[in-house]
PDB file of N, CA and C in Angstrom:
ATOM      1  N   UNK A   1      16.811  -1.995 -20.739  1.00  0.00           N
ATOM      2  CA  UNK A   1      16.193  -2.094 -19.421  1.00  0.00           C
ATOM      3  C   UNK A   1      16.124  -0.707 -18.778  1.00  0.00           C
ATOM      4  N   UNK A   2      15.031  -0.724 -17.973  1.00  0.00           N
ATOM      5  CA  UNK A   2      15.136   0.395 -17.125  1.00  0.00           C
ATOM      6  C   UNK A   2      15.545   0.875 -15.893  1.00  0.00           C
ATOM      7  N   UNK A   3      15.850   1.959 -15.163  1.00  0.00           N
ATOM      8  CA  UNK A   3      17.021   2.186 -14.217  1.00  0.00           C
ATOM      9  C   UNK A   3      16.376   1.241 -13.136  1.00  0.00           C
ATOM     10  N   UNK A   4      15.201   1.551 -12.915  1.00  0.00           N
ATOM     11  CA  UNK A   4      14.207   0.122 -11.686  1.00  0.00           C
ATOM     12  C   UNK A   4      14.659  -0.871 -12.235  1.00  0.00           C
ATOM     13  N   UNK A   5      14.501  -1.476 -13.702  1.00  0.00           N
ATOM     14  CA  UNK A   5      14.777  -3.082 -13.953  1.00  0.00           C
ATOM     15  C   UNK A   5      16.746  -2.863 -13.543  1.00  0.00           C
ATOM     16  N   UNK A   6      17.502  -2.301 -14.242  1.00  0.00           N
ATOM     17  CA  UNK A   6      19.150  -2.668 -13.557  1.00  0.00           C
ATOM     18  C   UNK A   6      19.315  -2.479 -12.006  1.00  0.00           C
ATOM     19  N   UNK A   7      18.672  -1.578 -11.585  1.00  0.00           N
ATOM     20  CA  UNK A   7      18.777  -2.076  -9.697  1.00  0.00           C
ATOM     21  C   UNK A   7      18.655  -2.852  -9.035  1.00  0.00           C
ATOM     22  N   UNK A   8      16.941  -3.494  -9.877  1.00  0.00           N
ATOM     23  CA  UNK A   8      16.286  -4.316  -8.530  1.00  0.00           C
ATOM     24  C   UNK A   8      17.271  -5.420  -9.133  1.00  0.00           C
ATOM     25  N   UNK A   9      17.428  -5.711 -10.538  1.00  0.00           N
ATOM     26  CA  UNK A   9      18.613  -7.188 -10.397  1.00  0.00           C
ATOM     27  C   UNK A   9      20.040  -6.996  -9.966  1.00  0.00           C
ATOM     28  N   UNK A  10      20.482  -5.992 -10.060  1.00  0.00           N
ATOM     29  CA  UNK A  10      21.932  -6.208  -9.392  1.00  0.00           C
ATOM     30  C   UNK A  10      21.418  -6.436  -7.359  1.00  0.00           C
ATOM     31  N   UNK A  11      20.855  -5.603  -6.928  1.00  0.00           N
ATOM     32  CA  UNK A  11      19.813  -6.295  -5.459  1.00  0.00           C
ATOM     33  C   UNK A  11      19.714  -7.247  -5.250  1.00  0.00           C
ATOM     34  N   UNK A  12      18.859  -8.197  -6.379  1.00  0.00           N
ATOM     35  CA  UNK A  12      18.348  -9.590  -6.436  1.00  0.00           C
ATOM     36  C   UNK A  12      19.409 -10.641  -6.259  1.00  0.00           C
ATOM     37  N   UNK A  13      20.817  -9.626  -7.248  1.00  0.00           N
ATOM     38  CA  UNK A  13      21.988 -10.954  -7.303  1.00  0.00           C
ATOM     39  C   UNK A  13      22.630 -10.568  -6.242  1.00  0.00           C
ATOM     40  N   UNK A  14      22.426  -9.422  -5.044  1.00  0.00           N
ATOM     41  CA  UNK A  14      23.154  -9.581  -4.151  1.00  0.00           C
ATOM     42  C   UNK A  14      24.466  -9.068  -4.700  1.00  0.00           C
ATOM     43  N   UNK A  15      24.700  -8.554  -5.496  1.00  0.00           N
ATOM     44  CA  UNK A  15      25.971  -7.384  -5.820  1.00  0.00           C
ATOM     45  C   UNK A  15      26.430  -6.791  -4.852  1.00  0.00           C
ATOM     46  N   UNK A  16      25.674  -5.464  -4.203  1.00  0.00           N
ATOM     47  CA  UNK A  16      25.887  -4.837  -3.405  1.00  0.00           C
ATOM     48  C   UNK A  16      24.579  -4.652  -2.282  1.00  0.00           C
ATOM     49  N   UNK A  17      24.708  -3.456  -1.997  1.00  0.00           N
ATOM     50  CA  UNK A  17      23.412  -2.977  -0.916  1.00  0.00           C
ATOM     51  C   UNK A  17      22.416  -1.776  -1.517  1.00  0.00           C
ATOM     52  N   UNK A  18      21.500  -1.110  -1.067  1.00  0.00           N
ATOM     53  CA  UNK A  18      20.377  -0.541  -1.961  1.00  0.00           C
ATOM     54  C   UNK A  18      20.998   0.857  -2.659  1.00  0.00           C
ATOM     55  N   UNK A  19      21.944   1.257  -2.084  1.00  0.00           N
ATOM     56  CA  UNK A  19      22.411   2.668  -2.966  1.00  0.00           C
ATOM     57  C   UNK A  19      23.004   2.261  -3.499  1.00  0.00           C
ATOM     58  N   UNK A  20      24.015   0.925  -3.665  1.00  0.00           N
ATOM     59  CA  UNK A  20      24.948   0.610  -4.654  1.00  0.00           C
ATOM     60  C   UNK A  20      24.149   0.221  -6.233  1.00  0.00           C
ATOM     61  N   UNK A  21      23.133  -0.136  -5.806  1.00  0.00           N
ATOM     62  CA  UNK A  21      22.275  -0.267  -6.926  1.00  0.00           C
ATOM     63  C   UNK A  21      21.366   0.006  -7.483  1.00  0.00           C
ATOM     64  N   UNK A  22      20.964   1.285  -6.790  1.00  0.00           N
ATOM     65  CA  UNK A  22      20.287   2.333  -7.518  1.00  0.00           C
ATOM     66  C   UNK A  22      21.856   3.058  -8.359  1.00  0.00           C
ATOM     67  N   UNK A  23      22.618   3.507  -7.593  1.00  0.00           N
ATOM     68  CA  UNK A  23      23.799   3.855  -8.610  1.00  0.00           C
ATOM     69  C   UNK A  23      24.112   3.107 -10.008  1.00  0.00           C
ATOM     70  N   UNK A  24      24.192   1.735  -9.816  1.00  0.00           N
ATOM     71  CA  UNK A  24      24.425   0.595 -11.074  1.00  0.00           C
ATOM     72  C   UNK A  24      23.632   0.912 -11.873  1.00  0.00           C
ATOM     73  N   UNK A  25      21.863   0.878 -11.401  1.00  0.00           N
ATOM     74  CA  UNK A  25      21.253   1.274 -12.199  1.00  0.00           C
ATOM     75  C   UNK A  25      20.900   2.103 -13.439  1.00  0.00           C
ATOM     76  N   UNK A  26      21.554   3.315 -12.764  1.00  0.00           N
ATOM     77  CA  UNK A  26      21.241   4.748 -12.992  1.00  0.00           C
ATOM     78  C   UNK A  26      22.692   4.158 -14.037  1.00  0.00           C
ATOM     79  N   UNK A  27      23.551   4.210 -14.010  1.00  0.00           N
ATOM     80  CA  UNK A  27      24.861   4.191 -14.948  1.00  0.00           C
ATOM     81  C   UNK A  27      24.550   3.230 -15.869  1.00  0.00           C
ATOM     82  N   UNK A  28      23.681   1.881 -15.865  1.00  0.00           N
ATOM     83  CA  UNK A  28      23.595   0.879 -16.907  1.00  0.00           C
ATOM     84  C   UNK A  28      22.863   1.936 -17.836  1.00  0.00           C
ATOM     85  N   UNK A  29      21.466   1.941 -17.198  1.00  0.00           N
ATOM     86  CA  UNK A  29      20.582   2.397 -18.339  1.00  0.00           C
ATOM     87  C   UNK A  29      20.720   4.089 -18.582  1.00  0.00           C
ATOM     88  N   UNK A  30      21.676   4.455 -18.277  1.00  0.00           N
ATOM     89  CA  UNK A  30      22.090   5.863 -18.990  1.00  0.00           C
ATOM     90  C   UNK A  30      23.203   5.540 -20.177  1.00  0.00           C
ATOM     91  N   UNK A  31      23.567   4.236 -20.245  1.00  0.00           N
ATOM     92  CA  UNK A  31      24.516   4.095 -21.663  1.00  0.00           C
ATOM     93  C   UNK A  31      26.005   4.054 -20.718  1.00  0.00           C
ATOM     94  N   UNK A  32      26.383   3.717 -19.511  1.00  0.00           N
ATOM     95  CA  UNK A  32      27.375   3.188 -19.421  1.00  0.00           C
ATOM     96  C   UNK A  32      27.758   1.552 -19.167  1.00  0.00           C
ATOM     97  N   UNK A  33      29.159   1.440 -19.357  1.00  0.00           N
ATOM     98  CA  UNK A  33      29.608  -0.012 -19.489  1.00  0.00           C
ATOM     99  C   UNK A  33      29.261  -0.692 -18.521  1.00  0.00           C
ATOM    100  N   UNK A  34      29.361  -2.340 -18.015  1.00  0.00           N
ATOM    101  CA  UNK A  34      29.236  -2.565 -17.068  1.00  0.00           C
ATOM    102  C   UNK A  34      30.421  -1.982 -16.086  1.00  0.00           C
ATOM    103  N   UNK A  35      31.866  -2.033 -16.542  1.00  0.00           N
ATOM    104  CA  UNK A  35      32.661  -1.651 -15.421  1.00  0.00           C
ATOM    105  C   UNK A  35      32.568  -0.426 -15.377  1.00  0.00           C
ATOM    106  N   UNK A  36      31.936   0.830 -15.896  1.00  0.00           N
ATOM    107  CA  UNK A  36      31.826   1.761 -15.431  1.00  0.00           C
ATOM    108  C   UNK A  36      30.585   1.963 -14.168  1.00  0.00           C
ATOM    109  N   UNK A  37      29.894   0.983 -14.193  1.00  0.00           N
ATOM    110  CA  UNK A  37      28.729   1.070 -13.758  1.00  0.00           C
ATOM    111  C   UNK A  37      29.354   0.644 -12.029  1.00  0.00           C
ATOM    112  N   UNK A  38      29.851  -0.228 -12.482  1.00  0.00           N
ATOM    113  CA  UNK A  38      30.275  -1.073 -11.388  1.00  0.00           C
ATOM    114  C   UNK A  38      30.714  -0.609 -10.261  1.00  0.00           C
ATOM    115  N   UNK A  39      31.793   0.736 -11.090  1.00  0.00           N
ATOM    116  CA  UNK A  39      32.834   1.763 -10.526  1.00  0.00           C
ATOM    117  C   UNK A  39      31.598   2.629  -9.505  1.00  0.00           C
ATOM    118  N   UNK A  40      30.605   3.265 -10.197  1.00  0.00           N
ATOM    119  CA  UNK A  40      29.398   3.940  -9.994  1.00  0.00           C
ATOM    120  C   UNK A  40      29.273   3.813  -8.566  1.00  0.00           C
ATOM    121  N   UNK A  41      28.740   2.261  -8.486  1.00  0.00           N
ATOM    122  CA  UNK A  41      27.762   1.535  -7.449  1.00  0.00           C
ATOM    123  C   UNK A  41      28.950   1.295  -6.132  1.00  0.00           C
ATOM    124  N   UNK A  42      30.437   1.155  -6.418  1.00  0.00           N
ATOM    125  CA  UNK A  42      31.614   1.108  -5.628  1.00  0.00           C
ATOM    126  C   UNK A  42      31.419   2.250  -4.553  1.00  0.00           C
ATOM    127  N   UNK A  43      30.798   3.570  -5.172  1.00  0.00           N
ATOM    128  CA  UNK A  43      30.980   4.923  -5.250  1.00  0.00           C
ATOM    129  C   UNK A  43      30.063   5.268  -3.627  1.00  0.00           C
ATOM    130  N   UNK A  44      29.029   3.834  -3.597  1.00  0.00           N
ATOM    131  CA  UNK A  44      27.749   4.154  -2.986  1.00  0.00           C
ATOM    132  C   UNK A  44      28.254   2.959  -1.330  1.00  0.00           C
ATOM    133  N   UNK A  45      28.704   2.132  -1.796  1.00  0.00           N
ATOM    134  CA  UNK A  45      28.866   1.225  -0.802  1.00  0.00           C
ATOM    135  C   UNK A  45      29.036   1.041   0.582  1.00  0.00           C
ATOM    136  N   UNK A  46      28.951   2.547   1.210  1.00  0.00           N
ATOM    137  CA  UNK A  46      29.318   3.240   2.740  1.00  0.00           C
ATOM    138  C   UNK A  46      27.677   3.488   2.894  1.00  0.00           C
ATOM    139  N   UNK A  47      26.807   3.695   1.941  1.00  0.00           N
ATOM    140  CA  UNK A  47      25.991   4.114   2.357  1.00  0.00           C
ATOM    141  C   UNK A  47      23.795   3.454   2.534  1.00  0.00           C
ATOM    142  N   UNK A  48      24.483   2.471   2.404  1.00  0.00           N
ATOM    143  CA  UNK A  48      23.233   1.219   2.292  1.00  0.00           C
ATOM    144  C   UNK A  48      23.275   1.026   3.806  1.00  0.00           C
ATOM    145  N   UNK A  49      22.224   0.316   4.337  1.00  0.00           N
ATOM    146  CA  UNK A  49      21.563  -0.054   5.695  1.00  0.00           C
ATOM    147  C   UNK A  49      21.444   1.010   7.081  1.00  0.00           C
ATOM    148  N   UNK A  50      21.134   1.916   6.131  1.00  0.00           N
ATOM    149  CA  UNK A  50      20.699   3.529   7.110  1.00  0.00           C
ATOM    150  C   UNK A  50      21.896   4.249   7.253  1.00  0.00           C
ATOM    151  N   UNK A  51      23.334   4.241   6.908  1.00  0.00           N
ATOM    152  CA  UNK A  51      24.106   4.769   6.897  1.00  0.00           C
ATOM    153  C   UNK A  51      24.177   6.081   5.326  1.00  0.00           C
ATOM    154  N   UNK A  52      23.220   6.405   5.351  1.00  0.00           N
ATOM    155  CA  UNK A  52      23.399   7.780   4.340  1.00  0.00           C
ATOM    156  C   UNK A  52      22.939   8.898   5.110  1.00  0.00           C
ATOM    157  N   UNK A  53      23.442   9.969   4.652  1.00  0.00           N
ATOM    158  CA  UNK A  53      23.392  11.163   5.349  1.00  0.00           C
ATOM    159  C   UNK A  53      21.831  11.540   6.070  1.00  0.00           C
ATOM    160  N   UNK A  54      21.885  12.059   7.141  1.00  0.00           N
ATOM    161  CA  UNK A  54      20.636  12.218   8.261  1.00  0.00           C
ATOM    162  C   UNK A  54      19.751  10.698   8.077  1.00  0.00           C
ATOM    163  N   UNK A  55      20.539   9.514   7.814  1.00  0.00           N
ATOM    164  CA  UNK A  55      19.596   8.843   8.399  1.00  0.00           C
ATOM    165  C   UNK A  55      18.920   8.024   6.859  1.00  0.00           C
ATOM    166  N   UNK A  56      18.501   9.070   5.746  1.00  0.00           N
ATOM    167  CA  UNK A  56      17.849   8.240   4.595  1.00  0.00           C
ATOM    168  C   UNK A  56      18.241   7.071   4.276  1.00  0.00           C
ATOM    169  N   UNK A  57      17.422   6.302   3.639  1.00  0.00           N
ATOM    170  CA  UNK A  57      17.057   5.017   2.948  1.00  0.00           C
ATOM    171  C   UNK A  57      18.331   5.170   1.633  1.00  0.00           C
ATOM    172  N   UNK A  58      19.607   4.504   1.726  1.00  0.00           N
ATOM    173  CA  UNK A  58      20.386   4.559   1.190  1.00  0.00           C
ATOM    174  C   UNK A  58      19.792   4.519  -0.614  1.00  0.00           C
ATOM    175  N   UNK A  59      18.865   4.090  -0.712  1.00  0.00           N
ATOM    176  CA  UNK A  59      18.411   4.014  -2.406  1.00  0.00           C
ATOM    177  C   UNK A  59      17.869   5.374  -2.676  1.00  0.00           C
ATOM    178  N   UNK A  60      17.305   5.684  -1.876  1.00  0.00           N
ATOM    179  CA  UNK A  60      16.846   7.206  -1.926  1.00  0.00           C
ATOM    180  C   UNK A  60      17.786   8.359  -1.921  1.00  0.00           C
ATOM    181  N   UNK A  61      18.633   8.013  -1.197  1.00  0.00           N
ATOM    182  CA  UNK A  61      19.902   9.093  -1.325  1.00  0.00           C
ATOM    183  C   UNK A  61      20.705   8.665  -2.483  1.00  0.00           C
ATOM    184  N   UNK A  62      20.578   7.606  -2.819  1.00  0.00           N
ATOM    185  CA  UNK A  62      21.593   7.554  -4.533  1.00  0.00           C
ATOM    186  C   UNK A  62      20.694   7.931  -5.308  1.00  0.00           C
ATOM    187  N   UNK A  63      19.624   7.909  -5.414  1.00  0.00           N
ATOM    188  CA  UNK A  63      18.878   8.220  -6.777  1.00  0.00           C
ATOM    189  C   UNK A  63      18.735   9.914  -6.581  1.00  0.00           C
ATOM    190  N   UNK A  64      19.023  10.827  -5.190  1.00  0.00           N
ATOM    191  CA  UNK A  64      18.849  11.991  -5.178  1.00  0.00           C
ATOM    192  C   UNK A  64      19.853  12.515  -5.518  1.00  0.00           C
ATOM    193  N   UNK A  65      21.685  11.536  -5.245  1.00  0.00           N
ATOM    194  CA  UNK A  65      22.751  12.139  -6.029  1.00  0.00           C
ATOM    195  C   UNK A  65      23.239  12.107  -7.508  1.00  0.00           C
ATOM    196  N   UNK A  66      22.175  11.098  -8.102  1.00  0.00           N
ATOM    197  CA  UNK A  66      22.098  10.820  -9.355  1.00  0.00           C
ATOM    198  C   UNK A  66      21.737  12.382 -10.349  1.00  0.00           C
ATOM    199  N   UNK A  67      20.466  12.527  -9.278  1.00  0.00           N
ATOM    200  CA  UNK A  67      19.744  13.803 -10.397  1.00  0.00           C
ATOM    201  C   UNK A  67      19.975  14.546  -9.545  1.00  0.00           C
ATOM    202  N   UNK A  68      20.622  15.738  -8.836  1.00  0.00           N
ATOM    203  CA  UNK A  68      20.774  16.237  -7.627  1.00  0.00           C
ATOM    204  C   UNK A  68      19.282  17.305  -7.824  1.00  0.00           C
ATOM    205  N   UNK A  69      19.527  17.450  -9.091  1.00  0.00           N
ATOM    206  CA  UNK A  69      18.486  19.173  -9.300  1.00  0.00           C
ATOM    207  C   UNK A  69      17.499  18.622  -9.581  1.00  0.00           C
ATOM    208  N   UNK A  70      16.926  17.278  -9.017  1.00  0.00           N
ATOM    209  CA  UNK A  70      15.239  16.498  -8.957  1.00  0.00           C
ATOM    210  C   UNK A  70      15.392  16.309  -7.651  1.00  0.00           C
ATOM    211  N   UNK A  71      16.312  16.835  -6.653  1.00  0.00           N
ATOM    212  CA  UNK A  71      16.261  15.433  -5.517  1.00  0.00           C
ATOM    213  C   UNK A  71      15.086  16.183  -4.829  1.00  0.00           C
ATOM    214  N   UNK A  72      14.408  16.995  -4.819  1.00  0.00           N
ATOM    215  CA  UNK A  72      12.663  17.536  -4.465  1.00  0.00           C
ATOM    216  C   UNK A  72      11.700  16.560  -4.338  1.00  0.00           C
ATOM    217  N   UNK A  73      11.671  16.337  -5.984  1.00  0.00           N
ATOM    218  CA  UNK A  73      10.713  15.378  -7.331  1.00  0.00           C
ATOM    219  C   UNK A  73      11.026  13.919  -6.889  1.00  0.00           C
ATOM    220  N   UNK A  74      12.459  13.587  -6.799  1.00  0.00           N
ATOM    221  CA  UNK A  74      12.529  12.578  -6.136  1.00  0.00           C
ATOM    222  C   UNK A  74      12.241  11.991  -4.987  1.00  0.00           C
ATOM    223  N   UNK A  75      12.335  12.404  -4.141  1.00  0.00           N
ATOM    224  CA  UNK A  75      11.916  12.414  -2.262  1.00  0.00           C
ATOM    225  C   UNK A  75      10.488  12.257  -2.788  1.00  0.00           C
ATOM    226  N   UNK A  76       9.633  13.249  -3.559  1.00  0.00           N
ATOM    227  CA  UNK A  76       8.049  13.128  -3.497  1.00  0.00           C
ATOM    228  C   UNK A  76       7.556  11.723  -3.957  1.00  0.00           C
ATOM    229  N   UNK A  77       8.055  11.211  -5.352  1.00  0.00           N
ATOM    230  CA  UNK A  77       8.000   9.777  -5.707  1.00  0.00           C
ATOM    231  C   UNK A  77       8.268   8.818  -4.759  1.00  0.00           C
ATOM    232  N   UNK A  78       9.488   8.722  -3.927  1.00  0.00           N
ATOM    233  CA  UNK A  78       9.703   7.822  -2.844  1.00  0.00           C
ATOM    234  C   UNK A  78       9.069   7.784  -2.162  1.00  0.00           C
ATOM    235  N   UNK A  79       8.125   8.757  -1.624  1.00  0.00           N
ATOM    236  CA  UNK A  79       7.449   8.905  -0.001  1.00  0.00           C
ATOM    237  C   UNK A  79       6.360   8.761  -0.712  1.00  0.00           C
ATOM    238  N   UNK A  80       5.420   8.514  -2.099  1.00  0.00           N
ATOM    239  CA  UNK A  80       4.235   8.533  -2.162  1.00  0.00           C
ATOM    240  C   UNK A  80       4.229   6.805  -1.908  1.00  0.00           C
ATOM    241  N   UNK A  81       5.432   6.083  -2.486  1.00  0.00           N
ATOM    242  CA  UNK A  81       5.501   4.584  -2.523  1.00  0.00           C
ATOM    243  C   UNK A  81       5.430   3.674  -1.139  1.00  0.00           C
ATOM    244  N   UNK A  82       6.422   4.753  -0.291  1.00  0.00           N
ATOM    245  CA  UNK A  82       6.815   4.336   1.514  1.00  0.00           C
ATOM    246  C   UNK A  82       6.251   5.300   2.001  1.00  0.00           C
ATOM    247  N   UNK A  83       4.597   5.017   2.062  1.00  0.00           N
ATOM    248  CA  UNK A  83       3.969   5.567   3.016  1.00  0.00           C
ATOM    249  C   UNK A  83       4.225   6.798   3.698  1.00  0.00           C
ATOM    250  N   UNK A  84       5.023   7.911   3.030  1.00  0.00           N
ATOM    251  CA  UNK A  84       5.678   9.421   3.670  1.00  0.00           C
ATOM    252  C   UNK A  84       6.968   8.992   4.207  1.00  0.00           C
ATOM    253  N   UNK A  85       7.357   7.936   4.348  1.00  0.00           N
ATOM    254  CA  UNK A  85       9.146   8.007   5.418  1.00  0.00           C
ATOM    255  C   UNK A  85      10.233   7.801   4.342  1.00  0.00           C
ATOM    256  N   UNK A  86      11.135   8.308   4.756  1.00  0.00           N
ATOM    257  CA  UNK A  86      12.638   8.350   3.610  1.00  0.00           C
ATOM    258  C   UNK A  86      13.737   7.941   4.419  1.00  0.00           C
ATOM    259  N   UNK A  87      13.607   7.756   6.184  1.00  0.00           N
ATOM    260  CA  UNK A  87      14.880   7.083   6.213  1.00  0.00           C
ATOM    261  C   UNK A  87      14.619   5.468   6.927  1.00  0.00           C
ATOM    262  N   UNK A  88      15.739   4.983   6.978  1.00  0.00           N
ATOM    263  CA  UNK A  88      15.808   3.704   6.640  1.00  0.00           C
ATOM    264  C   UNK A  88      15.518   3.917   8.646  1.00  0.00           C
ATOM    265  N   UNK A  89      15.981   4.087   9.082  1.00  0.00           N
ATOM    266  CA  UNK A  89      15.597   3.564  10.554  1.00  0.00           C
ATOM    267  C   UNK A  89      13.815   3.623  10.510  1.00  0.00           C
ATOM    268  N   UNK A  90      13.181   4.173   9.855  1.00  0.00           N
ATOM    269  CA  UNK A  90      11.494   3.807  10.088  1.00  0.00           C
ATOM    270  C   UNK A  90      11.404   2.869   8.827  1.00  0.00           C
ATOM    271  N   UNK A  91      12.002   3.013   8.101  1.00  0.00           N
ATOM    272  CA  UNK A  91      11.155   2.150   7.182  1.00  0.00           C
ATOM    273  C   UNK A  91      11.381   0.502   7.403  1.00  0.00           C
ATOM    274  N   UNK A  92      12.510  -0.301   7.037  1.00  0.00           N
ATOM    275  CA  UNK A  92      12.934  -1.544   7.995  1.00  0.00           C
ATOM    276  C   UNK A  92      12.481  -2.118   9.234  1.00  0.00           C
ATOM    277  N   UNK A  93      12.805  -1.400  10.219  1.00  0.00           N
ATOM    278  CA  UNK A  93      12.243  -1.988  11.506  1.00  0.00           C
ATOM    279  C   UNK A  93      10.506  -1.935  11.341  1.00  0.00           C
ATOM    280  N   UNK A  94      10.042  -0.887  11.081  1.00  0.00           N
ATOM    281  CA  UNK A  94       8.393  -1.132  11.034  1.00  0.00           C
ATOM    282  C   UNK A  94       7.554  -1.481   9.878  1.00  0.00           C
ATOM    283  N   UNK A  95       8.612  -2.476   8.935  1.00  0.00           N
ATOM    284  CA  UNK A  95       8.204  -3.066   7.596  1.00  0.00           C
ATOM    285  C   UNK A  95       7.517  -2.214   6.820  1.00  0.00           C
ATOM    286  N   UNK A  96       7.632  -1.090   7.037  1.00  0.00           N
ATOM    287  CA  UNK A  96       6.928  -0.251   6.073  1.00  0.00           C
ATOM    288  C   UNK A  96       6.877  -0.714   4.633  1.00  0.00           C
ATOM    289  N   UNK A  97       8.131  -1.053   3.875  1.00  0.00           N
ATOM    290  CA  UNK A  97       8.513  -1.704   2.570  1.00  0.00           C
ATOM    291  C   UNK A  97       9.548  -2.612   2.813  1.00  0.00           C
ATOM    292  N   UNK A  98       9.929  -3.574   1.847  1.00  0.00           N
ATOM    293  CA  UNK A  98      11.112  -3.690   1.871  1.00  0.00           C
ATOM    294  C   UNK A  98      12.214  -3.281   1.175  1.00  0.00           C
ATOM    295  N   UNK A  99      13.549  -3.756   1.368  1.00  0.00           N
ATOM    296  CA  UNK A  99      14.777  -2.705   0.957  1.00  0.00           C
ATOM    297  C   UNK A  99      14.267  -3.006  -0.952  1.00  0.00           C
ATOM    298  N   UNK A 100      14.144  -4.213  -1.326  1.00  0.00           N
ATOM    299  CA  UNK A 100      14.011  -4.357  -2.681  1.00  0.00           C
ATOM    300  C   UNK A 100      12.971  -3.280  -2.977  1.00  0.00           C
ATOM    301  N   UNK A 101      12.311  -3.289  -2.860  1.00  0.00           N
ATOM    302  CA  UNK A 101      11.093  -2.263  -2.921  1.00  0.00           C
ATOM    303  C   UNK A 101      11.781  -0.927  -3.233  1.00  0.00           C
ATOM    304  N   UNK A 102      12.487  -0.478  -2.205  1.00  0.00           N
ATOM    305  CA  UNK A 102      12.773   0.752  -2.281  1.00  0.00           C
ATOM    306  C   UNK A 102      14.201   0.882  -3.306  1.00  0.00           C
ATOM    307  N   UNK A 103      14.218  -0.063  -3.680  1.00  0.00           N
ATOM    308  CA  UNK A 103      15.459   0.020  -4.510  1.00  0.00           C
ATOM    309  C   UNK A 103      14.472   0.342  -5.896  1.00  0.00           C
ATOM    310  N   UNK A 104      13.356  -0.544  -6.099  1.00  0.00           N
ATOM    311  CA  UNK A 104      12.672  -0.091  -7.608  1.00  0.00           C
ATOM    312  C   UNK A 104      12.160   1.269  -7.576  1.00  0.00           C
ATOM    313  N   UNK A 105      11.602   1.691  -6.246  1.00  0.00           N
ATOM    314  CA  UNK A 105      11.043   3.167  -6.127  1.00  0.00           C
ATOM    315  C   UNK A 105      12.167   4.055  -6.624  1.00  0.00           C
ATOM    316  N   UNK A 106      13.058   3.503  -5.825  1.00  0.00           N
ATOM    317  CA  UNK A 106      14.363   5.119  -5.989  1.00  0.00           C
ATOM    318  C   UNK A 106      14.490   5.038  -7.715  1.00  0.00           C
ATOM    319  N   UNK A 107      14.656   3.885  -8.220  1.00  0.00           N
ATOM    320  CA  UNK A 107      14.907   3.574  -9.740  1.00  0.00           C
ATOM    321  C   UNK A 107      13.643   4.159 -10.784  1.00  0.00           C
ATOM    322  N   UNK A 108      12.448   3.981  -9.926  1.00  0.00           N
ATOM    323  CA  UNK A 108      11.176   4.245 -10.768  1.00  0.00           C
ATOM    324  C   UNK A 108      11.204   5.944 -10.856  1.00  0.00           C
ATOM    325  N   UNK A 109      11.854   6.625  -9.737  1.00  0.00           N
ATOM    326  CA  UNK A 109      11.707   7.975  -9.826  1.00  0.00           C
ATOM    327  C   UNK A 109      12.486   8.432 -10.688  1.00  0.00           C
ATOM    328  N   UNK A 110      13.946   7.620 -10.639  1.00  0.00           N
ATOM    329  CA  UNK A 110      14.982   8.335 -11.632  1.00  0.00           C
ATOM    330  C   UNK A 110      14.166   8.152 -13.047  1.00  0.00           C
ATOM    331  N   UNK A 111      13.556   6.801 -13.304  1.00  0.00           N
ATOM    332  CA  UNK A 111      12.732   6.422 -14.628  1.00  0.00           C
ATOM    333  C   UNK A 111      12.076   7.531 -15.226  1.00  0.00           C
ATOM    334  N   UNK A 112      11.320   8.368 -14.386  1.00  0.00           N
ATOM    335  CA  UNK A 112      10.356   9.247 -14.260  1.00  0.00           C
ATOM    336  C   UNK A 112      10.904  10.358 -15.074  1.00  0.00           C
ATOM    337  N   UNK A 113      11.670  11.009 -14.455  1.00  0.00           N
ATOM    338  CA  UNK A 113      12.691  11.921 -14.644  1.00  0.00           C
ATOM    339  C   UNK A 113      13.328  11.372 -15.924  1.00  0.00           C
ATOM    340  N   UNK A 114      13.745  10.417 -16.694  1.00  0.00           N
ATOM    341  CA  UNK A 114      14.091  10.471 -17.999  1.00  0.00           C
ATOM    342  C   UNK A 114      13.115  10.418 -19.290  1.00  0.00           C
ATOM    343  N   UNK A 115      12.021  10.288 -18.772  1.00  0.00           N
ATOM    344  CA  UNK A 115      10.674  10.073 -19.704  1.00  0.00           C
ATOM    345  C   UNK A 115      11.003  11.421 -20.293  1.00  0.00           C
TER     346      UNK A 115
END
């Protein structure tokens, strides 16, 4: 599976919140265990529902600490998907996307980046 397909289902099952599972993601389909993965997404859990640094879309800020030296490349993939915005106080309240959404974006960029 790919880092979008292990996010948006740990999301779907309600695991955690959107950086916890872009993290899961990123650790399944890079070849770690589930409990390492798990550990990963633990790692992220302060920072889902606009609580990541200045404000970003908590999936967006895990997939930028994932690859730090893409987080450029990354931000550009996210904002072509959510209409230009990256933090979660515009994107939510004015439905720009929803959080699932931005959980496959942040995942589709890391995707990108392993091609």
């Amino acid at each position: 599976m790919s880092i979008a397909e292990f996010s948006k289902k740990f999301h779907a099952d309600k695991r955690g919140n959107c950086a916890m599972a872009v993290a899961y993601g990123y650790a399944r389909a890079t070849g770690k265990s589930e409990e390492e993965a798990v550990k990963a997404a633990e790692m992220f859990r302060a920072f889902g529902g606009g609580k990541a640094p200045d404000g970003l879309c908590g999936a967006l800020y895990a997939a930028k600490m994932m690859q730090p030296d893409h987080a450029e490349s990354i931000e550009d993939v996210f904002k072509r998907g959510a209409q230009g915005f990256t933090k979660c106080k515009e994107i939510r309240p004015n439905k720009i996307i929803p959080c699932n959404l931005c959980v496959e974006l942040a995942g589709e960029a890391l995707d990108f980046l392993e091609k």
